[in-house]
C-alpha atoms as a PDB file:
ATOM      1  CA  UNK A   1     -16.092 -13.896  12.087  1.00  0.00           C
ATOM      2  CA  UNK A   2     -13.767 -13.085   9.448  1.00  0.00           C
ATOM      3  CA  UNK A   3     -11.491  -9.787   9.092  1.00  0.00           C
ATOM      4  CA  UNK A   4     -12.314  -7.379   6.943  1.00  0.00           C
ATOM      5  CA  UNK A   5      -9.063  -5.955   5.033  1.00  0.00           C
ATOM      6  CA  UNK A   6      -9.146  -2.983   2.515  1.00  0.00           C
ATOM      7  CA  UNK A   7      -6.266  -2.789   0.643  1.00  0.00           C
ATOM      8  CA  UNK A   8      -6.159   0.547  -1.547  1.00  0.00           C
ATOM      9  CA  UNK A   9      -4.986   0.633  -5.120  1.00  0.00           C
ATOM     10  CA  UNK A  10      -5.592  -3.326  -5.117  1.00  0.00           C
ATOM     11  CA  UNK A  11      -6.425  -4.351  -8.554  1.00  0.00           C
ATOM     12  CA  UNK A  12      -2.527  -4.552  -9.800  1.00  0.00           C
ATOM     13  CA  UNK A  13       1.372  -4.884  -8.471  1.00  0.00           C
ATOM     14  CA  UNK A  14       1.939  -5.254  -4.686  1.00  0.00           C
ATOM     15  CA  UNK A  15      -1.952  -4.494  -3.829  1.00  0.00           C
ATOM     16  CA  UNK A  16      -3.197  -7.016  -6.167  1.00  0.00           C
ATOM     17  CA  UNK A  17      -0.353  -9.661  -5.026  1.00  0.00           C
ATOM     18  CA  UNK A  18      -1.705  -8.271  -1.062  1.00  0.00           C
ATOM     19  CA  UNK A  19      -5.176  -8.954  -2.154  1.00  0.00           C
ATOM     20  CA  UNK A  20      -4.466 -12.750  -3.054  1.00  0.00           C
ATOM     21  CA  UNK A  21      -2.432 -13.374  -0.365  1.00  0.00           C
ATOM     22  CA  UNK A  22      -4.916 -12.209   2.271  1.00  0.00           C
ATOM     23  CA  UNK A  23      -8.112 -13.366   0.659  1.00  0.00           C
ATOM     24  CA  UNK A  24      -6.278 -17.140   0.414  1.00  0.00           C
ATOM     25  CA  UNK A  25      -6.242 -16.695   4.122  1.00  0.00           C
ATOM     26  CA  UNK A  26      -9.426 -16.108   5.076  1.00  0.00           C
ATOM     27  CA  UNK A  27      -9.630 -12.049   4.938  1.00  0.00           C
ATOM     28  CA  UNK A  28     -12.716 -10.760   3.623  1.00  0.00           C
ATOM     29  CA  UNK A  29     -10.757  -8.200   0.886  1.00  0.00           C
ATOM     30  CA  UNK A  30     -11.953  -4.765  -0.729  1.00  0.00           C
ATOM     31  CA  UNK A  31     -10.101  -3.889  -3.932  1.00  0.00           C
ATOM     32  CA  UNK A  32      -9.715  -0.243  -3.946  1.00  0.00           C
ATOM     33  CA  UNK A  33      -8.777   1.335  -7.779  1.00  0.00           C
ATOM     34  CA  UNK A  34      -9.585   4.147  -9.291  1.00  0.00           C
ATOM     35  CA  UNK A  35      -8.666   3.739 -13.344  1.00  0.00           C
ATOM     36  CA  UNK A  36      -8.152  -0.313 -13.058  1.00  0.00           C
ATOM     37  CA  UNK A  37     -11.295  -1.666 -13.610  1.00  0.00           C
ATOM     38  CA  UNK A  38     -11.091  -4.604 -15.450  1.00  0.00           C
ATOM     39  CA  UNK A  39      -8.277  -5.932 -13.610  1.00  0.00           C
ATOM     40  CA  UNK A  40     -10.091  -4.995  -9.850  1.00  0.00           C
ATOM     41  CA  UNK A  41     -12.752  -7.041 -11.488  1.00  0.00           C
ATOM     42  CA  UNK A  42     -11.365 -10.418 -13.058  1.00  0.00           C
ATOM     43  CA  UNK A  43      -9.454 -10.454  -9.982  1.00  0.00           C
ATOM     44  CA  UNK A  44     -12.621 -10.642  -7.854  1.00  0.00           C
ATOM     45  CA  UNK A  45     -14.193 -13.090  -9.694  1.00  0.00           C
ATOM     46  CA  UNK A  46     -11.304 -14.953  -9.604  1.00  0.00           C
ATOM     47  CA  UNK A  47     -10.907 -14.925  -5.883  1.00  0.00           C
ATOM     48  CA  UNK A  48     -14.519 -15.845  -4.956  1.00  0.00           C
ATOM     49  CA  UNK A  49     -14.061 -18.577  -7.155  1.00  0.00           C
ATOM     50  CA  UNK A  50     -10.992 -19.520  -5.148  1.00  0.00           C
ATOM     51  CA  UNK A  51     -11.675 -18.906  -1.513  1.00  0.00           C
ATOM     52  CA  UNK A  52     -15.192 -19.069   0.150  1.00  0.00           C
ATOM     53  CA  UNK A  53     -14.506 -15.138   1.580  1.00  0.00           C
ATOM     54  CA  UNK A  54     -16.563 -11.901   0.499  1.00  0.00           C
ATOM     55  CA  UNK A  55     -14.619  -9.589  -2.166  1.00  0.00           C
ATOM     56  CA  UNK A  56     -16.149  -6.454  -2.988  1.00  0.00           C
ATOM     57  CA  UNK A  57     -14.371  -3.463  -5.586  1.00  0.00           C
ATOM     58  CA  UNK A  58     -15.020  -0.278  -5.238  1.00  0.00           C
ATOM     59  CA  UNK A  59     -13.810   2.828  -6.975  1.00  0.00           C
ATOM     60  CA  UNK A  60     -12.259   5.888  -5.617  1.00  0.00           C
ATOM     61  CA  UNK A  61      -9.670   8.217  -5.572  1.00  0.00           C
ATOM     62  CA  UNK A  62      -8.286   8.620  -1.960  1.00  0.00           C
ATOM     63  CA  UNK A  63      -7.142  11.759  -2.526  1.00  0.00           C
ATOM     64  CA  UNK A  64     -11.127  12.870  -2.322  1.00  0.00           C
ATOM     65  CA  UNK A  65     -12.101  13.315   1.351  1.00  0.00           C
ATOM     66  CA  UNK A  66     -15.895  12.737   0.551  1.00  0.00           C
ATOM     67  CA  UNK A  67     -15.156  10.039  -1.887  1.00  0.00           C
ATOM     68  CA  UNK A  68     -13.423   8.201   0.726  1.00  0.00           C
ATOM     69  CA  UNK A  69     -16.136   8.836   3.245  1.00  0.00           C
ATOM     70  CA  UNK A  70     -18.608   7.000   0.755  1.00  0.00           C
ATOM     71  CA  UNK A  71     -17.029   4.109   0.274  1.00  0.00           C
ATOM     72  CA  UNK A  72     -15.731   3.198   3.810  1.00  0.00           C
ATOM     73  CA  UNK A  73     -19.922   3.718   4.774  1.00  0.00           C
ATOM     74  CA  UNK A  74     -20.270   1.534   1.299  1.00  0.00           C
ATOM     75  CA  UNK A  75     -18.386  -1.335   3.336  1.00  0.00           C
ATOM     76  CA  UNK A  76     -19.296  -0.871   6.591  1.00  0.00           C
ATOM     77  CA  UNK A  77     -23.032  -1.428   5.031  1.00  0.00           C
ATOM     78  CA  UNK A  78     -22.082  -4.368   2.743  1.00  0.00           C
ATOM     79  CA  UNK A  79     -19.353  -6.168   5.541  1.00  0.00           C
ATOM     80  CA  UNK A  80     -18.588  -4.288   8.292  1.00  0.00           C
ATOM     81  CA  UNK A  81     -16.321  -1.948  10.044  1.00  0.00           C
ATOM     82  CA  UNK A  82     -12.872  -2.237   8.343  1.00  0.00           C
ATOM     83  CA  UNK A  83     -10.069  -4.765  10.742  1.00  0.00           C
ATOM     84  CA  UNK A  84      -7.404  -3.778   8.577  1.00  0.00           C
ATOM     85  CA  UNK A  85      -6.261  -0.957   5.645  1.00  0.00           C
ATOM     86  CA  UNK A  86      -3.597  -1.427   3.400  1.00  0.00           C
ATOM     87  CA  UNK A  87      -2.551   2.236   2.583  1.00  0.00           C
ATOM     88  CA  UNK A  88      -0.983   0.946  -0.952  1.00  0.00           C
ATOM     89  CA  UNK A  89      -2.596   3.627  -3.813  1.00  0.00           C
ATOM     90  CA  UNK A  90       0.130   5.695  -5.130  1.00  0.00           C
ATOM     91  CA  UNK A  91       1.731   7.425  -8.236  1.00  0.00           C
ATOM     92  CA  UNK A  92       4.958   8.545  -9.692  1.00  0.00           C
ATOM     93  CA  UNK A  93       4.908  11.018 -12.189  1.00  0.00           C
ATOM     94  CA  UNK A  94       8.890  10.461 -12.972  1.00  0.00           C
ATOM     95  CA  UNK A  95      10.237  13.392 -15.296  1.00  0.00           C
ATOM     96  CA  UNK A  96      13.520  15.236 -15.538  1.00  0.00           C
ATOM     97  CA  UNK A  97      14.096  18.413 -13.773  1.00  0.00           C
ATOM     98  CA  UNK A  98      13.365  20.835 -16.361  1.00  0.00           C
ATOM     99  CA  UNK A  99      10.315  19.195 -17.252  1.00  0.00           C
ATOM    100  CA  UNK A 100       8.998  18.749 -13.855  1.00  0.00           C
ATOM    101  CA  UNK A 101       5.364  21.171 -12.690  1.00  0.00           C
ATOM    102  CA  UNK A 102       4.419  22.073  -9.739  1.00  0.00           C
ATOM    103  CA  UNK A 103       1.119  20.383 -10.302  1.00  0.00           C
ATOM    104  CA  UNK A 104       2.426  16.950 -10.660  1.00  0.00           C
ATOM    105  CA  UNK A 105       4.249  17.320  -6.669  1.00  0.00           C
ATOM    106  CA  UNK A 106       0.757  18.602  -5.576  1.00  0.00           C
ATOM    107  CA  UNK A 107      -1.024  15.517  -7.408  1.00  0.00           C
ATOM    108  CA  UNK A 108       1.415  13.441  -6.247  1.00  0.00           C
ATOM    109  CA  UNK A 109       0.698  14.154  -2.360  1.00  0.00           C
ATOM    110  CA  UNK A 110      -2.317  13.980  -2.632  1.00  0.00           C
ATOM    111  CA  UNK A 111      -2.534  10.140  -3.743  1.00  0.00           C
ATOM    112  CA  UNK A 112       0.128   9.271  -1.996  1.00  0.00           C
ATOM    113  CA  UNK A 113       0.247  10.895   1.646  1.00  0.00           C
ATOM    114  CA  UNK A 114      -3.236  12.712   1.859  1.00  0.00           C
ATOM    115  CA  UNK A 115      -4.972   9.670   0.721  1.00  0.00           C
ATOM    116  CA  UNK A 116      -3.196   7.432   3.657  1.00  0.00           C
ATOM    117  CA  UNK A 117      -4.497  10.286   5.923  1.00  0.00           C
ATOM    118  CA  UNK A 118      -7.850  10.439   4.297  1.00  0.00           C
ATOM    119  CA  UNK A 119      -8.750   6.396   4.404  1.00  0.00           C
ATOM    120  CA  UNK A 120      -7.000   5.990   8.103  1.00  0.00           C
ATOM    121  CA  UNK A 121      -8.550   8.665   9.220  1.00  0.00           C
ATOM    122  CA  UNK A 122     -12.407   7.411   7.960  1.00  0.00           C
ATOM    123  CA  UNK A 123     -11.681   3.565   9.397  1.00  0.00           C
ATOM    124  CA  UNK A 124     -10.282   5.151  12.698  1.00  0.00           C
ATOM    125  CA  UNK A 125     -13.222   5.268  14.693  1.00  0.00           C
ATOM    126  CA  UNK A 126     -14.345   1.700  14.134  1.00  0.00           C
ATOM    127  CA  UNK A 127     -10.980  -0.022  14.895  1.00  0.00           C
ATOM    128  CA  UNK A 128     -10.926   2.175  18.295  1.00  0.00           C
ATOM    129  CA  UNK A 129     -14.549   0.850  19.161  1.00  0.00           C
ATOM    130  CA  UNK A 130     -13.441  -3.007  18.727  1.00  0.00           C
ATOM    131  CA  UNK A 131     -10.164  -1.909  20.176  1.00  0.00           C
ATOM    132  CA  UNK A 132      -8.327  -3.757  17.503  1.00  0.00           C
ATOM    133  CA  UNK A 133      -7.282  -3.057  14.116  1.00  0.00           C
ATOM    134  CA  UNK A 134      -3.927  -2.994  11.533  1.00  0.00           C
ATOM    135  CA  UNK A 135      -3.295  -0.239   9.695  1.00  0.00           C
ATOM    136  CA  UNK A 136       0.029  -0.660   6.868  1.00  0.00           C
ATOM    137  CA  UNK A 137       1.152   2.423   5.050  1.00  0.00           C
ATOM    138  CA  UNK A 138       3.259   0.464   1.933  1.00  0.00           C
ATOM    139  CA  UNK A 139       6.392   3.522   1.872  1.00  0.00           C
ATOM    140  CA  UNK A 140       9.422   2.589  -0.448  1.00  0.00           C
ATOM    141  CA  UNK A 141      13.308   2.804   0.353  1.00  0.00           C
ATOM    142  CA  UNK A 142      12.799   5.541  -1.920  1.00  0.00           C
ATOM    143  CA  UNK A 143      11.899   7.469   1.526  1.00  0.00           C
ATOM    144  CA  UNK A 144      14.663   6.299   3.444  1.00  0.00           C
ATOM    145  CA  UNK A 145      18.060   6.459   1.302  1.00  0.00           C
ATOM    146  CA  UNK A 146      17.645   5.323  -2.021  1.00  0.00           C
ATOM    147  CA  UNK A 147      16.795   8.560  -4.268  1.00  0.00           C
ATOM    148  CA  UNK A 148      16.108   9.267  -7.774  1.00  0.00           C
ATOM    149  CA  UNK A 149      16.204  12.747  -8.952  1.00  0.00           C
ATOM    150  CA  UNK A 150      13.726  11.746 -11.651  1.00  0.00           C
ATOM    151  CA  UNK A 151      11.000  10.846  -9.250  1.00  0.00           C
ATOM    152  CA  UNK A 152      11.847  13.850  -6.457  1.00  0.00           C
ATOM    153  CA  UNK A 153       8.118  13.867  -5.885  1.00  0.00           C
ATOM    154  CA  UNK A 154       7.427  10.126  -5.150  1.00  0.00           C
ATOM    155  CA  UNK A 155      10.704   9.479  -3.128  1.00  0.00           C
ATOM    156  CA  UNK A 156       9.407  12.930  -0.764  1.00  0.00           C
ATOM    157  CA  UNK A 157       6.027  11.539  -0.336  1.00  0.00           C
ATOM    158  CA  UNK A 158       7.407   7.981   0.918  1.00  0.00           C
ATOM    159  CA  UNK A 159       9.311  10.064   3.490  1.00  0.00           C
ATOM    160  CA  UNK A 160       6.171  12.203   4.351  1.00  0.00           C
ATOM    161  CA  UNK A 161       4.549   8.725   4.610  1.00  0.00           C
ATOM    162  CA  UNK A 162       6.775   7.342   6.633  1.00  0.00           C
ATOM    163  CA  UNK A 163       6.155   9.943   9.111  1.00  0.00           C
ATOM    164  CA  UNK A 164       3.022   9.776   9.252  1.00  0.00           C
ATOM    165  CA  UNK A 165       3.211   6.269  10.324  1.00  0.00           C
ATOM    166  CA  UNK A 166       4.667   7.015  13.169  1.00  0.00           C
ATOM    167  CA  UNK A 167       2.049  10.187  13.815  1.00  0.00           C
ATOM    168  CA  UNK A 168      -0.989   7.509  13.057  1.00  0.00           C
ATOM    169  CA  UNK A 169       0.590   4.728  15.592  1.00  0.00           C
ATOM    170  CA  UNK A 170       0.596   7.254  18.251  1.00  0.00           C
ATOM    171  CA  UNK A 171      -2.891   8.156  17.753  1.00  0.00           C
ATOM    172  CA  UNK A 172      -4.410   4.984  17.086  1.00  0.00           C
ATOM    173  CA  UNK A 173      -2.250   3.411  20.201  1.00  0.00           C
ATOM    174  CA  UNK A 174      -2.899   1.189  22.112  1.00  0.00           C
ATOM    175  CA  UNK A 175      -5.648  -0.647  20.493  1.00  0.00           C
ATOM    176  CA  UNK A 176      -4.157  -0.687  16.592  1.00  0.00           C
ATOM    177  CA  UNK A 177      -0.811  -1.402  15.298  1.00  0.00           C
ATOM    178  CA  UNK A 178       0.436   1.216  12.551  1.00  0.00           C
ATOM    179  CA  UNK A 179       3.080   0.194  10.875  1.00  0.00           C
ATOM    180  CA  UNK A 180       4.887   0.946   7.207  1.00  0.00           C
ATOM    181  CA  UNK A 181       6.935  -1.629   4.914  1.00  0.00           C
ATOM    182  CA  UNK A 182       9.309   0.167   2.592  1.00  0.00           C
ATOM    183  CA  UNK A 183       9.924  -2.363  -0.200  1.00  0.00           C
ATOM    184  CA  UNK A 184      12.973  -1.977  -2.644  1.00  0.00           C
ATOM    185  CA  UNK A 185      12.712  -2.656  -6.395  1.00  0.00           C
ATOM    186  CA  UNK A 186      10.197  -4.997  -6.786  1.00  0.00           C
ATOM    187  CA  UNK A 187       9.694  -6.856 -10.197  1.00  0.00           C
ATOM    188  CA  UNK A 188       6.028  -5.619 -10.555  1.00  0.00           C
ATOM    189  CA  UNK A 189       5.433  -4.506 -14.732  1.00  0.00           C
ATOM    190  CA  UNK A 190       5.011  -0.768 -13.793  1.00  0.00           C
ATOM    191  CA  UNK A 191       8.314  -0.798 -11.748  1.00  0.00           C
ATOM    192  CA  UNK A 192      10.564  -2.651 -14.977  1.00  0.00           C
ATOM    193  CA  UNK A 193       8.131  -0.771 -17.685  1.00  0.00           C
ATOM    194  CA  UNK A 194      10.739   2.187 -19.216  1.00  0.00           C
ATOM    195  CA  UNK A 195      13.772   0.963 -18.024  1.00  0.00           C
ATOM    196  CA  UNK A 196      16.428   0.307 -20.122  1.00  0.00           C
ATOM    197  CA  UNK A 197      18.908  -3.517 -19.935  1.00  0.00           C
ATOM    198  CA  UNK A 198      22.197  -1.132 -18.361  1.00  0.00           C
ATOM    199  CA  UNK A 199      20.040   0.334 -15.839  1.00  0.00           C
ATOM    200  CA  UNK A 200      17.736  -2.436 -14.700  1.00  0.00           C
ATOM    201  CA  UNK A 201      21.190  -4.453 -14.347  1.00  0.00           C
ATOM    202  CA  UNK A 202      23.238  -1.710 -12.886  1.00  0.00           C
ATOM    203  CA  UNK A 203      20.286  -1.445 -10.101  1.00  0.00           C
ATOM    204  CA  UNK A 204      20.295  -5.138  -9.376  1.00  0.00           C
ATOM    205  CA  UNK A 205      24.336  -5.242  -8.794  1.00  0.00           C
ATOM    206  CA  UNK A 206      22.941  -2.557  -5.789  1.00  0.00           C
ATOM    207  CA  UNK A 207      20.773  -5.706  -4.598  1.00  0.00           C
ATOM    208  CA  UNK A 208      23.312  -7.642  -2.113  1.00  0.00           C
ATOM    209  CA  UNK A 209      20.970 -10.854  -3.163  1.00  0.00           C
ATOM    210  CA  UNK A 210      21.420 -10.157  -6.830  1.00  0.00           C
ATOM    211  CA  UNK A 211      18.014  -9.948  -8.084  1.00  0.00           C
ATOM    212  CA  UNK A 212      14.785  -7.927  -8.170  1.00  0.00           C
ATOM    213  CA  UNK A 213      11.954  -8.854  -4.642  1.00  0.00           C
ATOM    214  CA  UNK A 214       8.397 -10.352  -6.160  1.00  0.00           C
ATOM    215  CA  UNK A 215       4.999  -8.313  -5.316  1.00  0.00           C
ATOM    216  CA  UNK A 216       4.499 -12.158  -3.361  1.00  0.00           C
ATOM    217  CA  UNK A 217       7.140 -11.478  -1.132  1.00  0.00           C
ATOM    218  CA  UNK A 218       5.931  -8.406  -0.017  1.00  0.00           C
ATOM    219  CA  UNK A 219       2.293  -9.420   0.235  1.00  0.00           C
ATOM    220  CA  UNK A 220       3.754 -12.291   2.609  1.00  0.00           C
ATOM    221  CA  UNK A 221       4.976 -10.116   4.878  1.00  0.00           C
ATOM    222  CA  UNK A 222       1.745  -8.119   5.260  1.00  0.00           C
ATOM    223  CA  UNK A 223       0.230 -11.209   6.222  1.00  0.00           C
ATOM    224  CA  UNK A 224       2.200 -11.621   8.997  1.00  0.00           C
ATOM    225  CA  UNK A 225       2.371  -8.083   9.834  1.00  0.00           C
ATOM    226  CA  UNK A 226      -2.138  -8.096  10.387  1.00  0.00           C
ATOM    227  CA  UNK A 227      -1.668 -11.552  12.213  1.00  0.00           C
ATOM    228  CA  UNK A 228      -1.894 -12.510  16.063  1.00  0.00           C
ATOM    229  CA  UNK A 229       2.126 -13.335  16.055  1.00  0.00           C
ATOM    230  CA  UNK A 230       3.114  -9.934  14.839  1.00  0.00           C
ATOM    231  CA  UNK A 231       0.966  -8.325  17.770  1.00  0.00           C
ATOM    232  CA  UNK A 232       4.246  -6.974  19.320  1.00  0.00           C
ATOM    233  CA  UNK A 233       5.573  -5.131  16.322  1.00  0.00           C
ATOM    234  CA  UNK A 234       3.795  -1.557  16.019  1.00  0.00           C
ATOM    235  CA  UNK A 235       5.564   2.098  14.966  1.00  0.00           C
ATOM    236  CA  UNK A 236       7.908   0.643  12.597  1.00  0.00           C
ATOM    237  CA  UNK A 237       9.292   0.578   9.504  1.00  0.00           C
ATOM    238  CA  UNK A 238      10.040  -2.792   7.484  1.00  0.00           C
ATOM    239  CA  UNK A 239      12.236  -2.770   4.618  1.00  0.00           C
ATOM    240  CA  UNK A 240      12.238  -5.083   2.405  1.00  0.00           C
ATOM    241  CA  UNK A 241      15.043  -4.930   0.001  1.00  0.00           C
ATOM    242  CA  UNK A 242      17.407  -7.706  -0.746  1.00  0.00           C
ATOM    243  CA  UNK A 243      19.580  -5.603   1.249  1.00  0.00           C
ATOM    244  CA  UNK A 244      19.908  -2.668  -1.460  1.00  0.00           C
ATOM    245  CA  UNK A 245      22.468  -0.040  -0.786  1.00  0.00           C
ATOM    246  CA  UNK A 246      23.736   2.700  -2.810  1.00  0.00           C
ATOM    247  CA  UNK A 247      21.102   5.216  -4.484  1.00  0.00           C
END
């Protein structure tokens, strides 16, 4: 029987690169989005067309407790209990300090750490009763030691989820494997979208390989992070960089 992977906030960047990589191998996928509905939608017709797996969209904002509850039941009707979640949705509402709200730090914990919580916490129950199950929180060096005053909000929530990886490993041990990938600047169209030439270079010269990571690269190590060989590696956090430094 094939594994059932939701990947949240699927439908473009890294989730929609995660989506394709797992569907090409066999995963029955969910596309979670919650304003990208064209693009959750070509890309499931696409991939049925590809791969003979089941790909279902669904629309939701993880931040909503009840929404979240809905469409978990919504694929545990249409599939089956969820094998693996992809904790991917998230925003970045980048301004400079004097134009930064309040608001915008709530809004932006609530996508990006209270969703994780809210989706984990819904598939928890059915990964405990098959006594297997991944769950990968997708974090950001931005959490770790690369910071941007601009984005203060997003580079605190990847910390805050990066914590609760470690929280949600201990309480989904020993069955599931909780883990968190923290890529660097990946070439994605959102990530290069704003950016002027002397920045997007200087950032790159901060890149010991010299260039921006591809949303492939990071969907490639998801796959091997859900996999049989990776059964060993649980509680941690992967980054995937180039080998940035600096900040």
């Amino acid at each position: 029987m094939r594994k059932i992977a939701l990947v949240t906030g699927g439908a473009k960047g890294i989730g929609r690169a995660i989506v394709k990589e797992l569907a090409s191998n066999g995963y029955d996928v969910v596309i979670n989005y919650l304003t990208s509905e064209k693009e959750a939608k070509e890309l499931a017709e696409k991939l049925i067309g590809e791969y003979p797996v089941n790909v279902l969209t669904y629309q939701c904002d993880v931040s909503d407790e009840n929404k979240v509850d809905e469409m978990v039941s919504y694929i545990e009707k249409e599939l089956g209990t969820v094998d693996i979640l992809i904790n991917n949705a998230a925003i970045d509402i980048s301004s400079m300090w004097h134009e930064k709200k309040s608001e915008d730090f709530k809004k932006t914990l609530d996508v990006n750490v209270i969703g994780a919580y809210n989706v984990a916490h819904r598939v928890y129950k059915g990964m405990i009763d098959k006594k297997w199950g991944r769950v990968i929180n997708i974090a950001s060096t931005n959490g770790i030691n690369t910071y941007y005053p601009m984005c203060l909000e997003y580079d605190a929530s990847k910390a805050a989820l990066i914590s609760l990886t470690h929280n949600l490993a201990m309480q989904f041990a020993p069955y599931v494997n909780v883990n968190a990938i923290a890529p660097g600047f990946i070439g994605t169209e959102s990530e290069l979208e704003g950016y002027d030439e002397e920045f997007l270079k200087s950032e790159q010269e901060k890149i010991l390989l010299q260039r921006y990571g591809n949303p492939e690269e990071v969907a490639h190590l998801v796959k091997f992070l859900v996999s049989d060989e990776a059964s060993y590696i649980n509680n941690s956090v992967i980054r995937i960089d180039g080998g940035q430094y600096g900040a």
